[in-house]
PDB file of N, CA and C in Angstrom:
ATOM      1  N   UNK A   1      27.120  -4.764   8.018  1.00  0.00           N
ATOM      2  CA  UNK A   1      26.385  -4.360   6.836  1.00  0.00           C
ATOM      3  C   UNK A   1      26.599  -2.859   6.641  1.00  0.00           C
ATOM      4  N   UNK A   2      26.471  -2.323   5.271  1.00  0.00           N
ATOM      5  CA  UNK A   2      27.183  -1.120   5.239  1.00  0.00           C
ATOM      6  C   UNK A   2      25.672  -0.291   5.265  1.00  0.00           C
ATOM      7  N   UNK A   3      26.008   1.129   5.198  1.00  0.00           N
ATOM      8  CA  UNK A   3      24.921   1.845   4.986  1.00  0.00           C
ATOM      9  C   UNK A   3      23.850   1.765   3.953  1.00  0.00           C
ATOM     10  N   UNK A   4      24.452   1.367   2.951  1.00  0.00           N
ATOM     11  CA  UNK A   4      24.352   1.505   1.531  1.00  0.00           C
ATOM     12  C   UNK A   4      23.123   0.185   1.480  1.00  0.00           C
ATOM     13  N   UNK A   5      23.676  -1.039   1.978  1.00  0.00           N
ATOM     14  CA  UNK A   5      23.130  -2.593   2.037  1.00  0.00           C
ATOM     15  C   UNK A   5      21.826  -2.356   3.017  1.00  0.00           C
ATOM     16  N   UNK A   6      21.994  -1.445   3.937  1.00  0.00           N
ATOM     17  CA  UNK A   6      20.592  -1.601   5.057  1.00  0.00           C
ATOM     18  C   UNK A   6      19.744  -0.379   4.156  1.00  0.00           C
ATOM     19  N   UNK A   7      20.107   0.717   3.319  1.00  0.00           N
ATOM     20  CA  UNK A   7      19.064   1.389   2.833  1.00  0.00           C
ATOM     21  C   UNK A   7      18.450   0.670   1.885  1.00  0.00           C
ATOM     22  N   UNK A   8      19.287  -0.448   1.191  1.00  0.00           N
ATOM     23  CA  UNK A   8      18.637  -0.823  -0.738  1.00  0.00           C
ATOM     24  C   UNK A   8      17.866  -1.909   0.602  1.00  0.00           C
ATOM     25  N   UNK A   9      18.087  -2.931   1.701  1.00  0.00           N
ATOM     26  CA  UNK A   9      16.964  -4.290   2.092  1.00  0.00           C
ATOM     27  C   UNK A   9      16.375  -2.963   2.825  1.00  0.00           C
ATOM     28  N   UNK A  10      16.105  -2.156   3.290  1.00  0.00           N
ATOM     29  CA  UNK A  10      15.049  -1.309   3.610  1.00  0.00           C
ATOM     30  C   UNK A  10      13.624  -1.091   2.643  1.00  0.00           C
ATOM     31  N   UNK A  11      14.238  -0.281   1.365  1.00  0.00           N
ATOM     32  CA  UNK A  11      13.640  -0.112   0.592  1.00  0.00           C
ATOM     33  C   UNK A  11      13.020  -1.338  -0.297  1.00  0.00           C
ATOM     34  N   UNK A  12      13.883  -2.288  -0.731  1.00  0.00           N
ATOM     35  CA  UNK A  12      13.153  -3.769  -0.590  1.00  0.00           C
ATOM     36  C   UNK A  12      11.715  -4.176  -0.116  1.00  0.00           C
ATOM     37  N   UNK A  13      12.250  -4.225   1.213  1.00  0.00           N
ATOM     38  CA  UNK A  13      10.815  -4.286   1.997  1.00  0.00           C
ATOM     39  C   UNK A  13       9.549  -3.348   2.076  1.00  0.00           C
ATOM     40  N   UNK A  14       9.979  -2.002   1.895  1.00  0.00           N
ATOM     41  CA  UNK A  14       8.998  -1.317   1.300  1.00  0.00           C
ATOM     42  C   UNK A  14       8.042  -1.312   0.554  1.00  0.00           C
ATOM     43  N   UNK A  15       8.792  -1.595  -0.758  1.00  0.00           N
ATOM     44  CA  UNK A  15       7.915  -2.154  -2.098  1.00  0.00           C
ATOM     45  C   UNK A  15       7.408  -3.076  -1.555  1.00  0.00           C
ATOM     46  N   UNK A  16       7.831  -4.337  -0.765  1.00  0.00           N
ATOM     47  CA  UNK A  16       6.904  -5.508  -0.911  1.00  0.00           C
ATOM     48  C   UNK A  16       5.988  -4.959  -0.064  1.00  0.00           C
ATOM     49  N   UNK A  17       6.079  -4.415   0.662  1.00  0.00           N
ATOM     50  CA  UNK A  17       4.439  -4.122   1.848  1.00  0.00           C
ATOM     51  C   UNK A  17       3.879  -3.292   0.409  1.00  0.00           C
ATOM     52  N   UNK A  18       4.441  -2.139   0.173  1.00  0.00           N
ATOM     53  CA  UNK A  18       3.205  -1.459  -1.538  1.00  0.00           C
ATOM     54  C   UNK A  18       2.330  -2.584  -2.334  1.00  0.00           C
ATOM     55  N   UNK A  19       3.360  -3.614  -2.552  1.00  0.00           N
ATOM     56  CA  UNK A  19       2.528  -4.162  -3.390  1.00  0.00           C
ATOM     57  C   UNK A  19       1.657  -5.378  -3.036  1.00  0.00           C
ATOM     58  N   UNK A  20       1.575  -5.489  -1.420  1.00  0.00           N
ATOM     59  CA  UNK A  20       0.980  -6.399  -1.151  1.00  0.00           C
ATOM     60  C   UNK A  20      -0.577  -5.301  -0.676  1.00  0.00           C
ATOM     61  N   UNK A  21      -0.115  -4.418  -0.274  1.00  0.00           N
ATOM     62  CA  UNK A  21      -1.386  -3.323  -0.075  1.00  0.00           C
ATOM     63  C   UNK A  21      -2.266  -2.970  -1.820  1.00  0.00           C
ATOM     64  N   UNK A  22      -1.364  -3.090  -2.227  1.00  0.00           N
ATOM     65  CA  UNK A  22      -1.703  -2.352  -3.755  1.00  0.00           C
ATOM     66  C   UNK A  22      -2.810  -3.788  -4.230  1.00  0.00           C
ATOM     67  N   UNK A  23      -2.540  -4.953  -4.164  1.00  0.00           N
ATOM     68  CA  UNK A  23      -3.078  -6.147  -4.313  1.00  0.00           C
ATOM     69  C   UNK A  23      -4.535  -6.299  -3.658  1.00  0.00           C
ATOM     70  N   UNK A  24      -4.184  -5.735  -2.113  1.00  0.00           N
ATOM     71  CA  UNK A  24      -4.886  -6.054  -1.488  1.00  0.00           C
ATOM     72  C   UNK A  24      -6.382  -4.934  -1.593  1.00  0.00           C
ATOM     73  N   UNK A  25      -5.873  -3.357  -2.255  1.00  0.00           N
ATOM     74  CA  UNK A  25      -6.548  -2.521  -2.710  1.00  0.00           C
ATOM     75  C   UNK A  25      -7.986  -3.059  -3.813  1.00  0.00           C
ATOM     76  N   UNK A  26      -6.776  -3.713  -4.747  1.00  0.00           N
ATOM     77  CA  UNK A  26      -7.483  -4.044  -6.200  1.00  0.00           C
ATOM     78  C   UNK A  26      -8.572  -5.230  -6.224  1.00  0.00           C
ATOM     79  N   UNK A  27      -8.016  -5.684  -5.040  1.00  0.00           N
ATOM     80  CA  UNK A  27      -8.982  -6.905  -5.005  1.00  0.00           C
ATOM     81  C   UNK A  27     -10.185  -6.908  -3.453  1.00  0.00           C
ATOM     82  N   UNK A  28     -10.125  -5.219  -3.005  1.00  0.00           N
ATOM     83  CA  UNK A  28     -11.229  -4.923  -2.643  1.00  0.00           C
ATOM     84  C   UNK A  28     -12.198  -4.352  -3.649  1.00  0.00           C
ATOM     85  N   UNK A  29     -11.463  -3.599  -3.896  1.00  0.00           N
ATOM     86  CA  UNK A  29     -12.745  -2.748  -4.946  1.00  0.00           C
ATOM     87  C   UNK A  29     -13.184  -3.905  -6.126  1.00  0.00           C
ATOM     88  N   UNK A  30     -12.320  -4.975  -6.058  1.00  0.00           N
ATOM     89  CA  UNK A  30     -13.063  -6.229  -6.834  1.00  0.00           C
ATOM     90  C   UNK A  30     -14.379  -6.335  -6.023  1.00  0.00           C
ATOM     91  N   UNK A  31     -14.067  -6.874  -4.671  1.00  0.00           N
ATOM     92  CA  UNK A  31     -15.534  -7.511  -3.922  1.00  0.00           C
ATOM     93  C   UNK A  31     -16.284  -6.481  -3.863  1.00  0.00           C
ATOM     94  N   UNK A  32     -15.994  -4.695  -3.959  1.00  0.00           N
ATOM     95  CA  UNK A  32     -17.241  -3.969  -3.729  1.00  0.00           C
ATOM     96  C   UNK A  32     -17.704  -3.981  -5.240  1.00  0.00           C
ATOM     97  N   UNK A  33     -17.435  -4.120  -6.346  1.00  0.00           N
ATOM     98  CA  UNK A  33     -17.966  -3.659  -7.337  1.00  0.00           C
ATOM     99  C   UNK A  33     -19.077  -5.355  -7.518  1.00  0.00           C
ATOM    100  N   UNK A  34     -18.829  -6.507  -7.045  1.00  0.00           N
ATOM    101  CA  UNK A  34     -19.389  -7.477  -7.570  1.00  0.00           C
ATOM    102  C   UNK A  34     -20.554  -7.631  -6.221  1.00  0.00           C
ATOM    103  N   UNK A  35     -20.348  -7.257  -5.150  1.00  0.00           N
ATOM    104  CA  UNK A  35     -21.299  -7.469  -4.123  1.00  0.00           C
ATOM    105  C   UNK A  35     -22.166  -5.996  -3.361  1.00  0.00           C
ATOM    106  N   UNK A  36     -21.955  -5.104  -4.475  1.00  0.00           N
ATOM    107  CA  UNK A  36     -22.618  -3.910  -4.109  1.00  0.00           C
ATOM    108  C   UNK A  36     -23.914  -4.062  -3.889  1.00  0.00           C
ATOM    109  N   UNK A  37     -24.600  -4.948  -4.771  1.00  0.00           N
ATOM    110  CA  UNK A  37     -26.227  -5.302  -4.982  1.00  0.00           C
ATOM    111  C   UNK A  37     -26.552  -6.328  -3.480  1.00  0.00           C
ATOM    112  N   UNK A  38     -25.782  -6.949  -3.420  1.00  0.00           N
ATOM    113  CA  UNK A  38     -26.182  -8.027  -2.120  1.00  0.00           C
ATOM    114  C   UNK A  38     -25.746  -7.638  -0.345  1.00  0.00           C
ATOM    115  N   UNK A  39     -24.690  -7.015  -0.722  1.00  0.00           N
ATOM    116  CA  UNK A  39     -24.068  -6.958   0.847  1.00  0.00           C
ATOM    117  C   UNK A  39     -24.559  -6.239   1.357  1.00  0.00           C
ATOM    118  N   UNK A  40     -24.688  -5.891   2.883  1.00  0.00           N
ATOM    119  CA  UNK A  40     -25.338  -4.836   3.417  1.00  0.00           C
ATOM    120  C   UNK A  40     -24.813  -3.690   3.614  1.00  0.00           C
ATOM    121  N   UNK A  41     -25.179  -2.227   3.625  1.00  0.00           N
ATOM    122  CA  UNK A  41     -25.398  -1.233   3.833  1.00  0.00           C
ATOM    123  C   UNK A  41     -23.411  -1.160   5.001  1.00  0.00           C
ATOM    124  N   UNK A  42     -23.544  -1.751   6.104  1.00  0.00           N
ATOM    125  CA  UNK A  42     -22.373  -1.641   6.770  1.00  0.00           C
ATOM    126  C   UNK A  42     -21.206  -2.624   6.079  1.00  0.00           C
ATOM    127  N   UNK A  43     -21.505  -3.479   5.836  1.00  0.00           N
ATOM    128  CA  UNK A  43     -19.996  -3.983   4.503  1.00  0.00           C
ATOM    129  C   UNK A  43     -19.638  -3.379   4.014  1.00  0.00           C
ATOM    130  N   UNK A  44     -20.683  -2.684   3.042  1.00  0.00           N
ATOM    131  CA  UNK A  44     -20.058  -2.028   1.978  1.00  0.00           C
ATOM    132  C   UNK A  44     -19.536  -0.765   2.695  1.00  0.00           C
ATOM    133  N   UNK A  45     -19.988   0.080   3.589  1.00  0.00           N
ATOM    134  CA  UNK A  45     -19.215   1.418   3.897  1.00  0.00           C
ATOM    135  C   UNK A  45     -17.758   0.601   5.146  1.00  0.00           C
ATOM    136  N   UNK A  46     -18.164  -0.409   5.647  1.00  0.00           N
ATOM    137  CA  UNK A  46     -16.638  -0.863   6.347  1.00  0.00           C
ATOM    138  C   UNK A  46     -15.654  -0.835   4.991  1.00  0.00           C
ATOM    139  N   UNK A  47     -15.773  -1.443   3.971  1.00  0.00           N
ATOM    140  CA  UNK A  47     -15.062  -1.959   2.443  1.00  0.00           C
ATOM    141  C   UNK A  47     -15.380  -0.414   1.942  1.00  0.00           C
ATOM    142  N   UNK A  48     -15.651   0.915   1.888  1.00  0.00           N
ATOM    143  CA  UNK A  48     -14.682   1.766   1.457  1.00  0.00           C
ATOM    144  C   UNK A  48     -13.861   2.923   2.342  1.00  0.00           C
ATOM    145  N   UNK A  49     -14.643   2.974   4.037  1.00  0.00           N
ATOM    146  CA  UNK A  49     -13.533   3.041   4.716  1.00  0.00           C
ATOM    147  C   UNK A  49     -12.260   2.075   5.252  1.00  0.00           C
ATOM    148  N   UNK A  50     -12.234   1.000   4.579  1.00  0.00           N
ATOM    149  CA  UNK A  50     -11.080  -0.074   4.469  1.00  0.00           C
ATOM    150  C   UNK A  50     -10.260   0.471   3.028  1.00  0.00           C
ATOM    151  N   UNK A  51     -10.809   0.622   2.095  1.00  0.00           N
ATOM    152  CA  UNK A  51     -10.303   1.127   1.087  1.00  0.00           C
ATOM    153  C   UNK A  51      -9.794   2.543   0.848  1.00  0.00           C
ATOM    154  N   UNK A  52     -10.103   3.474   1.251  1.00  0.00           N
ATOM    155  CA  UNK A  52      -9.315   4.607   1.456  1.00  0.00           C
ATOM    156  C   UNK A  52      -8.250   4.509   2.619  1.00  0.00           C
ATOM    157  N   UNK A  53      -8.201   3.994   3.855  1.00  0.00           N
ATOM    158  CA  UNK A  53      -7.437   3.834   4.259  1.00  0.00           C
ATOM    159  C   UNK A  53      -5.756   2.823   3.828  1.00  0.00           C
ATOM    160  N   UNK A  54      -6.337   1.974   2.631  1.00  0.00           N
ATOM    161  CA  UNK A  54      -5.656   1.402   1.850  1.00  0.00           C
ATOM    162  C   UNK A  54      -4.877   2.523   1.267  1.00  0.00           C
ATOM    163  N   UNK A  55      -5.579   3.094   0.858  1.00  0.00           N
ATOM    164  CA  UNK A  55      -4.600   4.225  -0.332  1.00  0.00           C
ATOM    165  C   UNK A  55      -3.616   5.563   0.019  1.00  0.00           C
ATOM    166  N   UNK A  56      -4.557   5.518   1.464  1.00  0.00           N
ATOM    167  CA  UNK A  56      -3.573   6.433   2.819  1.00  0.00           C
ATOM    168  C   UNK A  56      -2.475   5.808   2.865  1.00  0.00           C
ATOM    169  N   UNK A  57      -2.443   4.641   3.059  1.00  0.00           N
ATOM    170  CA  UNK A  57      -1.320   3.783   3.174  1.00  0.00           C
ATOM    171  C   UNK A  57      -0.306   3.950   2.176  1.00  0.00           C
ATOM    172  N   UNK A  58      -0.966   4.083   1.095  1.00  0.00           N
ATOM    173  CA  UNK A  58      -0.057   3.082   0.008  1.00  0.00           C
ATOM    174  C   UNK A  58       0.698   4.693  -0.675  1.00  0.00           C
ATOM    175  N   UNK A  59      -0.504   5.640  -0.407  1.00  0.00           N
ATOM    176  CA  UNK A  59       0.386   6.908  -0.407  1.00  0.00           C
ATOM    177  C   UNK A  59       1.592   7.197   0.186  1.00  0.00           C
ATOM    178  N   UNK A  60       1.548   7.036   1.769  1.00  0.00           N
ATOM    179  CA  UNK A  60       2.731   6.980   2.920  1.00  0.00           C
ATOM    180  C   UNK A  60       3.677   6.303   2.591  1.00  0.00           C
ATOM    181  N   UNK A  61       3.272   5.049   2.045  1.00  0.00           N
ATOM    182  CA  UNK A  61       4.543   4.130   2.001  1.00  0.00           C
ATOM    183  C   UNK A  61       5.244   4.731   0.516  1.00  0.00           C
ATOM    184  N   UNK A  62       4.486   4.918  -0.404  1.00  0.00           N
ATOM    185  CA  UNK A  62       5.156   5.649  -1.978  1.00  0.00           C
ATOM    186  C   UNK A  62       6.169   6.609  -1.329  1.00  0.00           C
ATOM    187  N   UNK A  63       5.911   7.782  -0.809  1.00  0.00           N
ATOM    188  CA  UNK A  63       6.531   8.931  -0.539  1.00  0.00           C
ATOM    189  C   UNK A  63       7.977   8.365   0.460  1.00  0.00           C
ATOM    190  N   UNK A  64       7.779   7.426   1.584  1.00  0.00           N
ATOM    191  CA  UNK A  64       8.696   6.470   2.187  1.00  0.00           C
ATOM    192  C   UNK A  64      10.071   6.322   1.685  1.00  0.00           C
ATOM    193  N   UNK A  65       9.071   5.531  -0.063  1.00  0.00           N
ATOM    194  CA  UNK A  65      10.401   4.848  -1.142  1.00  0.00           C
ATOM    195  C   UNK A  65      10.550   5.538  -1.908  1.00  0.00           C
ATOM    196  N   UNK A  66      10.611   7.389  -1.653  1.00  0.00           N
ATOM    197  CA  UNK A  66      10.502   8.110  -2.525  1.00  0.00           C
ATOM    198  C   UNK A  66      12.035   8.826  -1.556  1.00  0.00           C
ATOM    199  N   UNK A  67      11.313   8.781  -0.682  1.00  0.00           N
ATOM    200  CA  UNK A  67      13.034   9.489   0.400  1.00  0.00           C
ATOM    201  C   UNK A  67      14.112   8.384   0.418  1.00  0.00           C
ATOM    202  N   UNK A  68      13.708   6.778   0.450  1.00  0.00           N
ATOM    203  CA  UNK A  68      14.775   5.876   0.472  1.00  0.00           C
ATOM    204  C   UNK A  68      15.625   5.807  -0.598  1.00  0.00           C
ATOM    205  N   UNK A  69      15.352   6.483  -2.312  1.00  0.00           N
ATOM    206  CA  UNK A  69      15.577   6.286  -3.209  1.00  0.00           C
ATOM    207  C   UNK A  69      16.689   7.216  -3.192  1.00  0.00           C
ATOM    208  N   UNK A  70      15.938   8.588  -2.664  1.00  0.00           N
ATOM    209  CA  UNK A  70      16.716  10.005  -2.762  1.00  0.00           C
ATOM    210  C   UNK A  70      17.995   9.876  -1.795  1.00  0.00           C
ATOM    211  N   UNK A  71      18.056   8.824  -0.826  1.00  0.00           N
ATOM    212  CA  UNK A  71      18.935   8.725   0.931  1.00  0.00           C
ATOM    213  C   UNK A  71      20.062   7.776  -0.175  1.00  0.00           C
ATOM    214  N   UNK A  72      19.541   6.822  -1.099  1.00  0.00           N
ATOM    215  CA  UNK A  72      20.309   6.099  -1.556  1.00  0.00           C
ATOM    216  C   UNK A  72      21.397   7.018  -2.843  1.00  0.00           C
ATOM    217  N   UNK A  73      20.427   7.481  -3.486  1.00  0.00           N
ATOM    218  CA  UNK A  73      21.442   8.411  -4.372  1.00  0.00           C
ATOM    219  C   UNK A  73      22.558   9.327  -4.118  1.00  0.00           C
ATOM    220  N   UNK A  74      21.958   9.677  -2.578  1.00  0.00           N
ATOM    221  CA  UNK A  74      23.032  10.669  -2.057  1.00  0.00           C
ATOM    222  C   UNK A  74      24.323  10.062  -1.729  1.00  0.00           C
ATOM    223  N   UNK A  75      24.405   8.754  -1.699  1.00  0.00           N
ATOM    224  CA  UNK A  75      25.646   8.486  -1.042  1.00  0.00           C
ATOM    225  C   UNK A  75      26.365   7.800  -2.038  1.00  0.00           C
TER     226      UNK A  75
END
């Protein structure tokens, strides 16, 4: 496999972990916005230190497919 083929299925896989985090983001802040009134006090702060750590993520991985893009152009 050439250089070229392992950077583009690199970056591939990238995006799919983004957008399975990005999914998985949107459809927390779904359950905190609909169970804010009922859940307890530690759910809800586990569900937005789960959720910022989501976006830590999804930051890291952006910037990731931001160098894989730039590694790919160069060559």
């Amino acid at each position: 496999m050439s250089k070229l083929d392992g950077l583009k299925e690199e970056l591939a896989y990238l995006k799919l972990w983004l957008g399975i985090m990005i999914v998985t983001g949107i459809s927390l802040i779904g359950w905190l916005l609909t169970s804010a009134h009922t859940a307890s006090w530690f759910l809800l702060l586990g569900g937005f230190i789960a959720l910022a750590s989501i976006a830590a993520g999804c930051t890291a991985l952006h910037r990731q497919i931001g160098v894989k893009i730039r590694e790919i152009s160069e060559l």
